[in-house]
Protein backbone atom coordinates (compact mmCIF):
# COMPACT_ATOMS: atom_id res chain seq x y z
CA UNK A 1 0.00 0.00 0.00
CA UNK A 2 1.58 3.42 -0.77
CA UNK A 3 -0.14 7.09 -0.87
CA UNK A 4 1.21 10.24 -2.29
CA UNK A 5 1.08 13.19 0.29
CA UNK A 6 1.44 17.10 0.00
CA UNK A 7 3.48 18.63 2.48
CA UNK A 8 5.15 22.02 2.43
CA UNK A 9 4.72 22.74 -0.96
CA UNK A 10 6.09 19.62 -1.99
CA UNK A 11 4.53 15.56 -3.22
CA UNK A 12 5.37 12.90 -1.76
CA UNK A 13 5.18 9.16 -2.58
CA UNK A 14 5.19 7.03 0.81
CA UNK A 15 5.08 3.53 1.87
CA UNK A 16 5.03 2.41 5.59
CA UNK A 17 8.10 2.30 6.92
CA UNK A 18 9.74 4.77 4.39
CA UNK A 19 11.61 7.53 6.22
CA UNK A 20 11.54 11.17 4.13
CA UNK A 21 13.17 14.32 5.06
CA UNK A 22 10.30 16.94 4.35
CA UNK A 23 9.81 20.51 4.94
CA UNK A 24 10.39 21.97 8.58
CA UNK A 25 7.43 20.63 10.58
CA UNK A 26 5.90 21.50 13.97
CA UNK A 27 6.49 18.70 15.78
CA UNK A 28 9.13 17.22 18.10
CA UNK A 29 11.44 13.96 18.23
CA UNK A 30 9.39 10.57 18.91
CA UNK A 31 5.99 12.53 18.60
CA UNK A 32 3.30 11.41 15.46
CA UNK A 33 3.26 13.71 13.11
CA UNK A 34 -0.73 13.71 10.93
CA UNK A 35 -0.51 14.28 7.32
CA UNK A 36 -3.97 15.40 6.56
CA UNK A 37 -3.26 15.79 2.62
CA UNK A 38 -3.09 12.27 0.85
CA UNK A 39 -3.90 12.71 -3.03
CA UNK A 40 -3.53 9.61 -3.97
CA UNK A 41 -3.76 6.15 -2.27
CA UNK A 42 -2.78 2.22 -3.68
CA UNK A 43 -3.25 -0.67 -2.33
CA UNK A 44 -2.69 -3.52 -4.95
CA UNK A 45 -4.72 -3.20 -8.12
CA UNK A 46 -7.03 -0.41 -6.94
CA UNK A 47 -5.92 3.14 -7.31
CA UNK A 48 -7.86 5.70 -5.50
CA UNK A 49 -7.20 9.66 -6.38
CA UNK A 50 -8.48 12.53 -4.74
CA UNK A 51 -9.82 15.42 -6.35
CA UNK A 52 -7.79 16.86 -5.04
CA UNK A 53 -7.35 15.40 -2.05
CA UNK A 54 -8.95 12.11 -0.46
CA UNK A 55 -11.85 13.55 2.54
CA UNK A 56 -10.78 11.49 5.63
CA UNK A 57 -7.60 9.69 4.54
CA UNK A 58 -4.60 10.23 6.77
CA UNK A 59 -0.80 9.20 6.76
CA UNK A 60 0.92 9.22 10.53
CA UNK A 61 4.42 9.04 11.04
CA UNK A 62 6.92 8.90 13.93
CA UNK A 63 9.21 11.73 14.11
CA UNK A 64 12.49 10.59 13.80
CA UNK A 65 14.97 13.59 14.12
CA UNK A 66 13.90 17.44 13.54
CA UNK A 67 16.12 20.11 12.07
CA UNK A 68 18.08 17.93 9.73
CA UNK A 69 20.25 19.92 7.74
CA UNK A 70 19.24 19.89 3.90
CA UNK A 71 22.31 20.02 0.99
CA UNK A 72 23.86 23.50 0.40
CA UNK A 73 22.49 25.31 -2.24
CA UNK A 74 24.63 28.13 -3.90
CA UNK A 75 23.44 30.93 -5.32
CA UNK A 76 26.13 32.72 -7.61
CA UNK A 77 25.80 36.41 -8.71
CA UNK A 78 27.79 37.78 -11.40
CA UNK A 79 28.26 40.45 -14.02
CA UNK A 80 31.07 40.61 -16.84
CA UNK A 81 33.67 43.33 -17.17
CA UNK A 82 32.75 44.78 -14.18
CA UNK A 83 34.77 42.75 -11.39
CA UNK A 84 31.47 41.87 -9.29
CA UNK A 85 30.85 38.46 -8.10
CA UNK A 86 29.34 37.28 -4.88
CA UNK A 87 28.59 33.91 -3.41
CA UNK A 88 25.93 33.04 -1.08
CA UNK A 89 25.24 29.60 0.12
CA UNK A 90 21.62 28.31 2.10
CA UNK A 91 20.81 25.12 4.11
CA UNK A 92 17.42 24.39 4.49
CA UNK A 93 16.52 22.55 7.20
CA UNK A 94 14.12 19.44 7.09
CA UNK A 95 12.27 16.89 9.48
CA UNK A 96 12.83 12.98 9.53
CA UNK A 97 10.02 10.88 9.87
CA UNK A 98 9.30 7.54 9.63
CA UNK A 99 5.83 6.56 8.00
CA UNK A 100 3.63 4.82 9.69
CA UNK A 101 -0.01 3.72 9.13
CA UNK A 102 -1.62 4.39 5.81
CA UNK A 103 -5.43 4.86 6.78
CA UNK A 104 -8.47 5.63 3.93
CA UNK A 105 -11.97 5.68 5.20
């Protein structure tokens, strides 16, 4: 069984017992975290999608570790023949959890 959940902007494609690094979430270490927007859910041969999201369908997780770092993005400005160039780097920071139970009603 998997489900596809919106998060911070972002889609997600979870299974129980995936762990994901998503946006910067409310919650603490070894609390459930409720993710209240599943678009899509499988289970075998049957596909349900939401339109656009599934009314009662939840995805809970256990919060594994909060403010993960994310990669370093650098942003690079420059213009020619006029000796300016500046660097500026960014880590976003994410929150591990662990999914857990998949529920559709």
């Amino acid at each position: 069984m998997f489900a596809v959940i919106r998060t911070g902007g972002k889609q997600y494609k979870v299974a129980a017992g995936d762990v994901i690094d998503v946006e910067l979430i409310d919650a603490e270490a070894g609390k459930t975290a409720v993710f209240n927007e599943v678009l899509m859910i499988g289970n075998g041969d049957t596909v349900t999608v939401g339109s656009p999201t599934i009314s009662g369908a939840t995805v809970s997780g256990e919060v594994i570790d909060e403010a993960v770092k994310g990669e370093k993005v650098i942003a690079f400005k420059f213009k020619r023949r006029k000796g300016y160039h500046r660097t500026v780097g960014h880590r976003q920071k994410h929150t591990r959890v662990k999914i857990g139970a998949i529920s559709a009603k």
